[in-house]
N, C-alpha and C. Protein backbone atom coordinates (compact mmCIF):
# COMPACT_ATOMS: atom_id res chain seq x y z
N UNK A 1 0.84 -1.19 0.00
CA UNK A 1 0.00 0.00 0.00
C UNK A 1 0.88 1.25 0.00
N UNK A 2 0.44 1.98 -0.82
CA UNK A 2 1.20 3.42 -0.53
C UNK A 2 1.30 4.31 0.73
N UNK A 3 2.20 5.11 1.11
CA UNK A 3 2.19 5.87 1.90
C UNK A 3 1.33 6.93 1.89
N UNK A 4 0.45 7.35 2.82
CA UNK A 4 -0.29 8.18 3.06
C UNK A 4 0.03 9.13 3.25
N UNK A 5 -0.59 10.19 3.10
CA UNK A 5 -0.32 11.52 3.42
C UNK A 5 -0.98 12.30 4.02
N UNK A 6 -0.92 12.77 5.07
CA UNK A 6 -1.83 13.57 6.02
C UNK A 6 -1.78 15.14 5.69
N UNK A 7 -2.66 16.02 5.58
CA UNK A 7 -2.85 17.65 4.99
C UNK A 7 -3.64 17.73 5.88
N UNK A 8 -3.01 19.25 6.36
CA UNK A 8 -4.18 19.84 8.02
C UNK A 8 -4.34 21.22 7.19
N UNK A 9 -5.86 21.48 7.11
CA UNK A 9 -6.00 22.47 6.75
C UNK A 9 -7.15 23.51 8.13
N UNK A 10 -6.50 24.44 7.95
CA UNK A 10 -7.21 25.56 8.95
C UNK A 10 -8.63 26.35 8.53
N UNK A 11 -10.01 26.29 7.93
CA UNK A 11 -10.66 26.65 7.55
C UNK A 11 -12.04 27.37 8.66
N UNK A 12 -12.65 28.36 7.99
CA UNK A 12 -13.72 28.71 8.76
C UNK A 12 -15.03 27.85 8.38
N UNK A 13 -15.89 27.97 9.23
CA UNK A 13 -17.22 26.98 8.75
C UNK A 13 -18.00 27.51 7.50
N UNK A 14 -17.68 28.67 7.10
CA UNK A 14 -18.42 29.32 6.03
C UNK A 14 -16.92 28.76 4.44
N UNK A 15 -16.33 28.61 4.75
CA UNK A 15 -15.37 28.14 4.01
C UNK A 15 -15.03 26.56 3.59
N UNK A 16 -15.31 26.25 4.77
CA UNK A 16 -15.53 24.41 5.05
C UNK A 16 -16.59 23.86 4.07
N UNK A 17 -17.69 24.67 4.48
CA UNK A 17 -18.95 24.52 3.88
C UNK A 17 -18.74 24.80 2.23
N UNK A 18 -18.43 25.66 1.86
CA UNK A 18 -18.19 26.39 0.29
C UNK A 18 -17.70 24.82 -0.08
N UNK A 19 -16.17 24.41 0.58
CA UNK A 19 -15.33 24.00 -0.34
C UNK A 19 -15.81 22.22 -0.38
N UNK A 20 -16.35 22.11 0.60
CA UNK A 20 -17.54 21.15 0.44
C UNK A 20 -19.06 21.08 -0.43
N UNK A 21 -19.55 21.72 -0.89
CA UNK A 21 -20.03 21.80 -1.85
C UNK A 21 -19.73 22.05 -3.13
N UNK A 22 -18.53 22.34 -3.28
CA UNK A 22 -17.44 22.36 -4.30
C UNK A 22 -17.10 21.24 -4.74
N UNK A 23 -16.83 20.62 -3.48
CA UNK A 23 -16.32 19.24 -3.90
C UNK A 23 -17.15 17.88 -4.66
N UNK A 24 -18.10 18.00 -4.28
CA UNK A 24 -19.81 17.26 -4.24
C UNK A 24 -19.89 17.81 -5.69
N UNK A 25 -20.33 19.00 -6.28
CA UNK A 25 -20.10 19.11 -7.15
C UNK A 25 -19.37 18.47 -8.44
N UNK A 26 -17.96 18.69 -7.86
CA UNK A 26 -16.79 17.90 -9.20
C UNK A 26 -17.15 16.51 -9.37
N UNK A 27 -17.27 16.01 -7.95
CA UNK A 27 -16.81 14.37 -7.80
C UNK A 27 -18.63 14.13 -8.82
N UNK A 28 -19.65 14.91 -8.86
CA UNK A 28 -20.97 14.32 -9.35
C UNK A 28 -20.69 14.48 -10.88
N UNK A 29 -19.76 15.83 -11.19
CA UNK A 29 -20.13 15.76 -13.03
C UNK A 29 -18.96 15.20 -12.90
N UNK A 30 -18.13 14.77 -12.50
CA UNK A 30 -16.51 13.31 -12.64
C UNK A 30 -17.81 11.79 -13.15
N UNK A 31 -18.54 11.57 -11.76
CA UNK A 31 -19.12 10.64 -12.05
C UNK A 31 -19.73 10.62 -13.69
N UNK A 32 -20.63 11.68 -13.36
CA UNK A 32 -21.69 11.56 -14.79
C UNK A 32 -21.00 11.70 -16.10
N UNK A 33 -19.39 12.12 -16.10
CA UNK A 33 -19.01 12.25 -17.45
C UNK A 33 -18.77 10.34 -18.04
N UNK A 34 -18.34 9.54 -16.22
CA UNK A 34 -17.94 8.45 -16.63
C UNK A 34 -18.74 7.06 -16.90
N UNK A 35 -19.69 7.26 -15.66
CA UNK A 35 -20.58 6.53 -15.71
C UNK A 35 -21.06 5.65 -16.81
N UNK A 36 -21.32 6.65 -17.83
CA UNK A 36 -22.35 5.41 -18.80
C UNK A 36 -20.84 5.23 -20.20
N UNK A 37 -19.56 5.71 -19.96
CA UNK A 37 -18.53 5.45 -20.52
C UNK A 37 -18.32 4.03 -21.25
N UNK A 38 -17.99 3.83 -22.27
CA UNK A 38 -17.96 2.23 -23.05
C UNK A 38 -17.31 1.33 -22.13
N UNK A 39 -16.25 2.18 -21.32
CA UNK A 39 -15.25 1.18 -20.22
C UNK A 39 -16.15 0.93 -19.37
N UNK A 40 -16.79 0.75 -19.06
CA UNK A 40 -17.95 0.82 -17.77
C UNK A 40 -19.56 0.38 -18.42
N UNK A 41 -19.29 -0.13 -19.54
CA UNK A 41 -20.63 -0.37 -19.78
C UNK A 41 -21.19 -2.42 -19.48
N UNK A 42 -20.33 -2.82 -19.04
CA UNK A 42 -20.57 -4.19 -19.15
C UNK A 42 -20.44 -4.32 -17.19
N UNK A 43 -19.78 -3.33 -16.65
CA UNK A 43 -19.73 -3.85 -15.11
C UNK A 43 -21.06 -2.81 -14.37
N UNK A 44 -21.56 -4.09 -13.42
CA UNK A 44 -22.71 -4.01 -12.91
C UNK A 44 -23.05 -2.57 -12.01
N UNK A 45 -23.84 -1.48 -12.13
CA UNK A 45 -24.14 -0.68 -11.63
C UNK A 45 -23.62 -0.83 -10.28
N UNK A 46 -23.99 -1.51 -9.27
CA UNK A 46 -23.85 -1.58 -7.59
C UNK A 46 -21.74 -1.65 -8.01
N UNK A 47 -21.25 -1.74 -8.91
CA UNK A 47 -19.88 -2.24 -8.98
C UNK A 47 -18.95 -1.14 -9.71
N UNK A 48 -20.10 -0.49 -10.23
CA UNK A 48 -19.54 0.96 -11.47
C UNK A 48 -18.70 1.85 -10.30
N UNK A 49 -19.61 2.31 -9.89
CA UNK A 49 -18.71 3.24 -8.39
C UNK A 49 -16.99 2.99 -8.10
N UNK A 50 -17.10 2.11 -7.30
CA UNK A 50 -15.53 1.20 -6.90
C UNK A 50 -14.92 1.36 -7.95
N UNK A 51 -15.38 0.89 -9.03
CA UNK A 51 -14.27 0.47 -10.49
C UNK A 51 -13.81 2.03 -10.57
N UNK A 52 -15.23 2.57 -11.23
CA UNK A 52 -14.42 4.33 -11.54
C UNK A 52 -13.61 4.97 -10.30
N UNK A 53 -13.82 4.91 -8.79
CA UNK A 53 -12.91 5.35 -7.82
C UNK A 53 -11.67 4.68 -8.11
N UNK A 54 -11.83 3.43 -8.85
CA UNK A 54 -10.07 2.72 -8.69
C UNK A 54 -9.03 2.90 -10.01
N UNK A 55 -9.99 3.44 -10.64
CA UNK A 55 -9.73 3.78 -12.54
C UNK A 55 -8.97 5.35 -11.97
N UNK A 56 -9.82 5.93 -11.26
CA UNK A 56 -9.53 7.46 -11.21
C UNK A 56 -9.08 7.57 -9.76
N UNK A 57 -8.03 7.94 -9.65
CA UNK A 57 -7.20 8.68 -8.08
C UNK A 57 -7.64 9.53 -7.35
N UNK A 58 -8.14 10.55 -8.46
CA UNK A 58 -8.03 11.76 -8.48
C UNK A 58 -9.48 11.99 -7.32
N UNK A 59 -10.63 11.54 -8.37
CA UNK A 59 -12.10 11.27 -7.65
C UNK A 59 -12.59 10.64 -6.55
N UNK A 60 -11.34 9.64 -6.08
CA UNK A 60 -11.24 8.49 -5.26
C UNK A 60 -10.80 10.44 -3.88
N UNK A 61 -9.93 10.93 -4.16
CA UNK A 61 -9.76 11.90 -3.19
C UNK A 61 -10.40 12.65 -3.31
N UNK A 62 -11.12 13.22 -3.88
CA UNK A 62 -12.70 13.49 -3.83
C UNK A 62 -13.64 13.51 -2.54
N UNK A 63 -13.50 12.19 -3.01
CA UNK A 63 -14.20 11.22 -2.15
C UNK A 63 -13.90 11.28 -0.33
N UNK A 64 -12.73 11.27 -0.45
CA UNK A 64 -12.22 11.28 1.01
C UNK A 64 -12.20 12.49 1.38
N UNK A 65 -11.63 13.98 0.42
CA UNK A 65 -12.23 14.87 0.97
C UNK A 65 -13.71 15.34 1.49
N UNK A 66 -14.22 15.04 0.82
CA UNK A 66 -16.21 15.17 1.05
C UNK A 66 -16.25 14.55 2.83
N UNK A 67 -15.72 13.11 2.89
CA UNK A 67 -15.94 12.71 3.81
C UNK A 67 -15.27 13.29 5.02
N UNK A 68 -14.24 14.03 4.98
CA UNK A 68 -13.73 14.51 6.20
C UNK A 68 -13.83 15.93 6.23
N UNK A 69 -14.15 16.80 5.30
CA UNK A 69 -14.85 17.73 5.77
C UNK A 69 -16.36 17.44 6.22
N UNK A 70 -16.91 16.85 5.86
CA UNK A 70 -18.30 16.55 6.50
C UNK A 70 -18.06 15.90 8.49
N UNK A 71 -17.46 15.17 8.42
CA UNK A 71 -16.81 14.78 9.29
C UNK A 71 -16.01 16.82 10.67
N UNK A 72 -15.38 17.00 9.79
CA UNK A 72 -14.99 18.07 10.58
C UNK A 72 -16.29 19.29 10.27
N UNK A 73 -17.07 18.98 10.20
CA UNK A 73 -18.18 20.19 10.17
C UNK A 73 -19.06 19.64 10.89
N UNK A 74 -19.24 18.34 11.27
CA UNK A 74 -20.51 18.08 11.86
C UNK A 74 -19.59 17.56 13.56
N UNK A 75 -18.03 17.32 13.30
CA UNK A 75 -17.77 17.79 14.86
C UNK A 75 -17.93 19.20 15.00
N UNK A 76 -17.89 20.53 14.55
CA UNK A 76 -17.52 21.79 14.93
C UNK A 76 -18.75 21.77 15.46
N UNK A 77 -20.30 21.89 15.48
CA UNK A 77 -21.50 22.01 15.51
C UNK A 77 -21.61 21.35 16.66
């Protein structure tokens, strides 16, 4: 497995929030550009997800960002 990398970022909740809906954003038109893609047309919907997170890096951190700002916004509250 690769080495991880940990990034601490200092944000306000009005900023947290922005860059979280920012993110939700990309990672949905990432999905929808790939989704119905010829590479992806024979693997099973419930299985499309995983494959395109493991096809794409990029979306896969996406992903983990969404989740830990959500995560650090719903501890601040």
């Amino acid at each position: 497995m690769t080495k991880a990398l940990e990034i601490r970022l200092q944000l306000t909740q009005e900023q947290a929030q922005a860059l979280l809906e920012d993110e939700r954003q990309r990672l949905r038109m990432a999905f929808n550009e790939h989704w119905y893609a010829d590479r992806y047309r024979y693997t099973p919907a419930g299985l499309r997800s995983k494959a395109i997170l493991a096809d794409y890096p990029a979306l896969a951190g996406h992903k983990r960002t969404i989740g830990a700002l959500r995560a650090a916004l719903t501890q601040a509250q």
